[in-house]
Protein backbone atom coordinates (compact mmCIF):
# COMPACT_ATOMS: atom_id res chain seq x y z
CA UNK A 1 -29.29 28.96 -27.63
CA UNK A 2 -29.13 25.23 -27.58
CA UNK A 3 -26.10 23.01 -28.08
CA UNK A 4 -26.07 21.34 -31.75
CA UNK A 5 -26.19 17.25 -30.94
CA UNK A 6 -22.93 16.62 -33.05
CA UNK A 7 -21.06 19.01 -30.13
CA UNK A 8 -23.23 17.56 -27.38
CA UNK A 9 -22.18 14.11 -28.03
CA UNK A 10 -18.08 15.25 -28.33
CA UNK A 11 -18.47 16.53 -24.83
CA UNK A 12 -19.88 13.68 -23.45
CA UNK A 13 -17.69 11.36 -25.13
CA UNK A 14 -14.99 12.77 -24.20
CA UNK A 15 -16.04 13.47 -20.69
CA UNK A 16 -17.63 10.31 -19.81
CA UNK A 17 -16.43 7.34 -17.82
CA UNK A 18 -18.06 4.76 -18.91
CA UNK A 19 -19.45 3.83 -22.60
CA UNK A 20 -23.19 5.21 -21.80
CA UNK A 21 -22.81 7.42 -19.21
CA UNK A 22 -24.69 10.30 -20.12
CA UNK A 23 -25.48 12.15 -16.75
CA UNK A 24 -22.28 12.19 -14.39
CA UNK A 25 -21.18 15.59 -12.64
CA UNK A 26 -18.31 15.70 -15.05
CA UNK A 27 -20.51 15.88 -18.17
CA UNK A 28 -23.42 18.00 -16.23
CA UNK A 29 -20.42 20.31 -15.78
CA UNK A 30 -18.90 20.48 -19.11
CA UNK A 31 -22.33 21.05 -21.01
CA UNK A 32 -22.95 23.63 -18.61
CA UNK A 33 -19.29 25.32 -19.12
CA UNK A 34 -19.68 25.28 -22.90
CA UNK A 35 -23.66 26.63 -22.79
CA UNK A 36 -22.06 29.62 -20.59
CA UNK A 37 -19.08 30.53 -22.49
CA UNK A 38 -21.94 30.41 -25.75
CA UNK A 39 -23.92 32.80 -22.97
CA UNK A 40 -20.18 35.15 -22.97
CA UNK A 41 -20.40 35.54 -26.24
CA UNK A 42 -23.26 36.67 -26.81
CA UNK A 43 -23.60 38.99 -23.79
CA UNK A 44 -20.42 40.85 -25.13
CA UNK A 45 -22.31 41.58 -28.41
CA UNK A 46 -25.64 42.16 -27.06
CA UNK A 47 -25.27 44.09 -23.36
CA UNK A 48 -28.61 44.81 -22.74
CA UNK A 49 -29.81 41.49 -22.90
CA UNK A 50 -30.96 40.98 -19.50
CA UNK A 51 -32.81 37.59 -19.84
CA UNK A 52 -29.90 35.84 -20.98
CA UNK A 53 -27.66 37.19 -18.45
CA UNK A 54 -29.62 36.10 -15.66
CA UNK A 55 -29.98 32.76 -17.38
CA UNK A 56 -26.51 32.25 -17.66
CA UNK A 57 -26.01 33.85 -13.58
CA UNK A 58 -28.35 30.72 -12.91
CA UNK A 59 -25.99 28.28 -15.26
CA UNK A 60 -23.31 29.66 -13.38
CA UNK A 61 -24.90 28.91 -10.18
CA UNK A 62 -25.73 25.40 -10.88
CA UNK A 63 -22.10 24.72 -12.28
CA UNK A 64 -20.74 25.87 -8.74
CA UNK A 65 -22.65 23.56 -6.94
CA UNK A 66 -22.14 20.39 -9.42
CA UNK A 67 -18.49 21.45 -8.86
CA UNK A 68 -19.00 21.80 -5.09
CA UNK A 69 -20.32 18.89 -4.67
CA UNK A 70 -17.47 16.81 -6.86
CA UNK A 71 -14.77 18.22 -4.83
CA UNK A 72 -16.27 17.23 -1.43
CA UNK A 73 -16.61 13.64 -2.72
CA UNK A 74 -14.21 12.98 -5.93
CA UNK A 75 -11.33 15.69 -5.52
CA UNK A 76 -8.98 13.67 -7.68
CA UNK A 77 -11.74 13.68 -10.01
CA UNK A 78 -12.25 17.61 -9.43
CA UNK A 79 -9.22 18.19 -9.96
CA UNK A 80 -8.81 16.52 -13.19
CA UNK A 81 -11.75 18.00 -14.83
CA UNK A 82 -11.04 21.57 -13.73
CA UNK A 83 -7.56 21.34 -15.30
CA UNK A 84 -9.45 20.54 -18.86
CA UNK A 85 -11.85 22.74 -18.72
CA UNK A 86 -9.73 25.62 -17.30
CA UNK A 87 -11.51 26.50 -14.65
CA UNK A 88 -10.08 28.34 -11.37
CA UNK A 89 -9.89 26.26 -7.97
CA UNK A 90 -11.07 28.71 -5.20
């Protein structure tokens, strides 16, 4: 299920730190959080959908290491983004 552009473009508005920055961790991150709470929806409807579960396991995976790898260099920035997004810190 891909994102509309109208939603794609709030997220990385809001998101972004600069006026055409498109591809920072903090946008990778919140496309990826909205594209697997779309995936939590519809795995609570549909539980024997096994395709999209393991696509969304791999989302999942790829979130933890964008987020990994912005609290080893950015932590403020971490931080930040985690608190809007309402994530947990481990």
């Amino acid at each position: 299920m891909a994102l509309d552009s109208a939603k794609k473009q709030e997220i990385i508005s809001k998101f972004a730190r600069k006026e055409k920055d498109t591809g920072s961790s903090e946008i990778q991150i919140a496309l990826l959080t909205h594209r697997i709470s779309n995936l939590t929806e519809h795995l609570k409807v549909n539980k024997k959908d096994h395709s999209s579960r393991l696509g969304m396991l791999k989302l999942v995976g790829q979130r933890r290491s964008l987020l990994k790898y912005l609290k080893r260099t950015q932590h403020d920035r971490y931080m930040k983004l985690i608190k809007e997004l309402n994530l947990k810190d481990k």
